[in-house]
Protein backbone atom coordinates (compact mmCIF):
# COMPACT_ATOMS: atom_id res chain seq x y z
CA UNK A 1 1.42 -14.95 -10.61
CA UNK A 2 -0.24 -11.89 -9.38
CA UNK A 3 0.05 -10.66 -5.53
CA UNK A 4 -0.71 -7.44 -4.35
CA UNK A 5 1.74 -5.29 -1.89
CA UNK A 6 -0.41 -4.03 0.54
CA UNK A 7 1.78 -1.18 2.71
CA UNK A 8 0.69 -0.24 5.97
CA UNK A 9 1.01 2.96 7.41
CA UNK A 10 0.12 4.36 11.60
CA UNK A 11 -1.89 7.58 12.34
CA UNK A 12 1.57 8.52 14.04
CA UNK A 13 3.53 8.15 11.13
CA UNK A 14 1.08 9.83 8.35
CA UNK A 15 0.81 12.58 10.78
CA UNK A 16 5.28 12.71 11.41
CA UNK A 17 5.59 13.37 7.45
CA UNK A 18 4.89 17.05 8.79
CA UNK A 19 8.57 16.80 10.16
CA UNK A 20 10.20 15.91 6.82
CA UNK A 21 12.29 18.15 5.15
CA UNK A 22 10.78 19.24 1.94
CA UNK A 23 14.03 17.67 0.59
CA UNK A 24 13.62 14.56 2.44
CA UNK A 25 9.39 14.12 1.07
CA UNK A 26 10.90 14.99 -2.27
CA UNK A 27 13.58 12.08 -2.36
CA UNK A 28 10.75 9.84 -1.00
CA UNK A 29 8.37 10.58 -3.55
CA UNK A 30 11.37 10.26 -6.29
CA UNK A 31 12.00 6.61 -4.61
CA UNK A 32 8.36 5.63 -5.34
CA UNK A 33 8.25 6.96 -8.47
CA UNK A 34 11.18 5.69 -9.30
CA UNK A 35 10.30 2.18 -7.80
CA UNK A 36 7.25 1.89 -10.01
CA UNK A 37 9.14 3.07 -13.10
CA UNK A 38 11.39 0.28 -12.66
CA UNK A 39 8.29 -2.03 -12.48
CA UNK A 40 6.59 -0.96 -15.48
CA UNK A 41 10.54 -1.51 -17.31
CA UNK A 42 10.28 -4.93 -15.86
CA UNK A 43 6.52 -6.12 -17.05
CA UNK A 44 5.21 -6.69 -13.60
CA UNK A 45 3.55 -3.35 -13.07
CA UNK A 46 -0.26 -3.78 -12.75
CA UNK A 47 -1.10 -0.78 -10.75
CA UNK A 48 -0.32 0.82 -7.68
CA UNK A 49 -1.87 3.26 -5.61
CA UNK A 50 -1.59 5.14 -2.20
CA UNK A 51 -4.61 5.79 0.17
CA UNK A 52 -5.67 9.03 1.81
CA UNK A 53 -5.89 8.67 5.55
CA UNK A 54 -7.65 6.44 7.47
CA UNK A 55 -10.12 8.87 8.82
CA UNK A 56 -11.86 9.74 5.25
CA UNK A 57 -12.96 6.17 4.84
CA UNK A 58 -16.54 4.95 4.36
CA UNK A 59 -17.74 1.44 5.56
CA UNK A 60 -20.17 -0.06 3.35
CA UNK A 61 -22.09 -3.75 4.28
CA UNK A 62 -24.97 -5.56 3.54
CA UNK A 63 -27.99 -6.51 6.35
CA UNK A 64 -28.36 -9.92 7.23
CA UNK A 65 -32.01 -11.02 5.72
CA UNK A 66 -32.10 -8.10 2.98
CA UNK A 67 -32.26 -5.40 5.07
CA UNK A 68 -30.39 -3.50 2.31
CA UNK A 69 -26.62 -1.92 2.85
CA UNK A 70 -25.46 -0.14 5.60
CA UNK A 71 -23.06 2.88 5.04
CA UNK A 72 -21.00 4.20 7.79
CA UNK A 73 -18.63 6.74 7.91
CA UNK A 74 -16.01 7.72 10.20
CA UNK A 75 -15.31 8.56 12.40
CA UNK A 76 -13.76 4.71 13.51
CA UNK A 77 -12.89 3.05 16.59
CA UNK A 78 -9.07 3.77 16.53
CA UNK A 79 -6.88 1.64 14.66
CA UNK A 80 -3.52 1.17 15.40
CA UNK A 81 -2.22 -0.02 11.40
CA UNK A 82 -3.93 1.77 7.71
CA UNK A 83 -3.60 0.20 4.58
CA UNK A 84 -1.34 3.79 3.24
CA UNK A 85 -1.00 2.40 -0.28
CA UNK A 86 -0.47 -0.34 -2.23
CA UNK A 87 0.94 -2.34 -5.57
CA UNK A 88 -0.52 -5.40 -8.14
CA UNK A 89 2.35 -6.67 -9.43
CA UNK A 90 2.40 -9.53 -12.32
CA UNK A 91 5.49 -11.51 -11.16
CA UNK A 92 7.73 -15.32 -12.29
CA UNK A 93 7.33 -16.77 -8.53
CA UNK A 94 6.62 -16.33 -4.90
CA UNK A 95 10.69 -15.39 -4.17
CA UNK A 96 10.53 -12.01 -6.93
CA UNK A 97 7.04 -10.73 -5.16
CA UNK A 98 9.19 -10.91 -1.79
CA UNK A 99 12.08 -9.26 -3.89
CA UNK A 100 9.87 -6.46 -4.77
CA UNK A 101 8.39 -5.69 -1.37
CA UNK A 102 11.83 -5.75 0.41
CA UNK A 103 12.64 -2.88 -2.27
CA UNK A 104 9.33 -1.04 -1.48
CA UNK A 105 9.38 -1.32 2.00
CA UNK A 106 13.35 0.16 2.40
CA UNK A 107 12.11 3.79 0.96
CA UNK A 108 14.25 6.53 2.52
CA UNK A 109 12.83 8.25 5.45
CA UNK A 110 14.26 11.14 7.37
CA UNK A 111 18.36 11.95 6.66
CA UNK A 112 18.07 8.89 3.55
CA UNK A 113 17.30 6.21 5.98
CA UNK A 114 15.48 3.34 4.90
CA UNK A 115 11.84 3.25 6.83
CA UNK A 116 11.23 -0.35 6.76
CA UNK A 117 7.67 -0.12 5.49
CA UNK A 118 5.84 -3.13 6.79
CA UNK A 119 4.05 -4.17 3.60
CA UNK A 120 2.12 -7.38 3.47
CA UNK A 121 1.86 -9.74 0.50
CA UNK A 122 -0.75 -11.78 -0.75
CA UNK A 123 -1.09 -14.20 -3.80
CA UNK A 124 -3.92 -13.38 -5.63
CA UNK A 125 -6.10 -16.07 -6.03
CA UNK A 126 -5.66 -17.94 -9.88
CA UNK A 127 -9.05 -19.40 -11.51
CA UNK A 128 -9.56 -22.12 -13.49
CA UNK A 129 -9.94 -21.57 -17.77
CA UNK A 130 -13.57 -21.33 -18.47
């Protein structure tokens, strides 16, 4: 079963990582790395990637009646939540996925202490054998 680990980040909080100890960034970074070492060990590491900040992004959709595709970019109406990064996993069951988020989202923060990422998971949809 594949789901993706979508982690969600706040202008407020990309922009508080400028408060972090260079110690502090570096055990975070170690965590991740870490994290996804541990996946790729395991099998269920598909890919994983984080996201710049929500102010580079580019909206991209198509006309109604053909008019061709509208691009757009920032910047947005503010957003309160950012997707900040985010996994593909390959995993046995529903209950491991949630295993593996729970274990994403307790990364150490500032002083070691876990930031409680909220990261959202979705199943990925399966199709049928052609």
């Amino acid at each position: 079963m594949k789901f993706m680990l979508m982690m969600s980040g706040t202008k407020a909080g990309f922009e508080g990582l400028a408060k972090w100890t260079p110690a502090e960034f570096k055990a975070h970074v170690a965590f991740m790395k870490n994290f996804n070492k541990e996946l790729v060990a395991s099998g269920e590491f598909v890919l994983a990637e984080g996201s710049r900040h929500a102010d580079e992004r580019t909206n991209r959709e198509l006309q109604e009646g053909g008019g061709g595709a509208v691009v757009t970019d920032g910047p947005f109406a503010e957003t309160k939540e950012f997707l900040a990064g985010f996994w593909i996993i390959d995993v046995e069951s529903k209950e491991r996925a949630i295993a593996i988020a729970a274990a994403a989202s307790a990364a150490p923060g500032p002083g070691g202490t876990p930031l409680s990422i909220p990261i959202e998971l979705r199943q990925a949809m399966q199709h049928p054998e052609l």
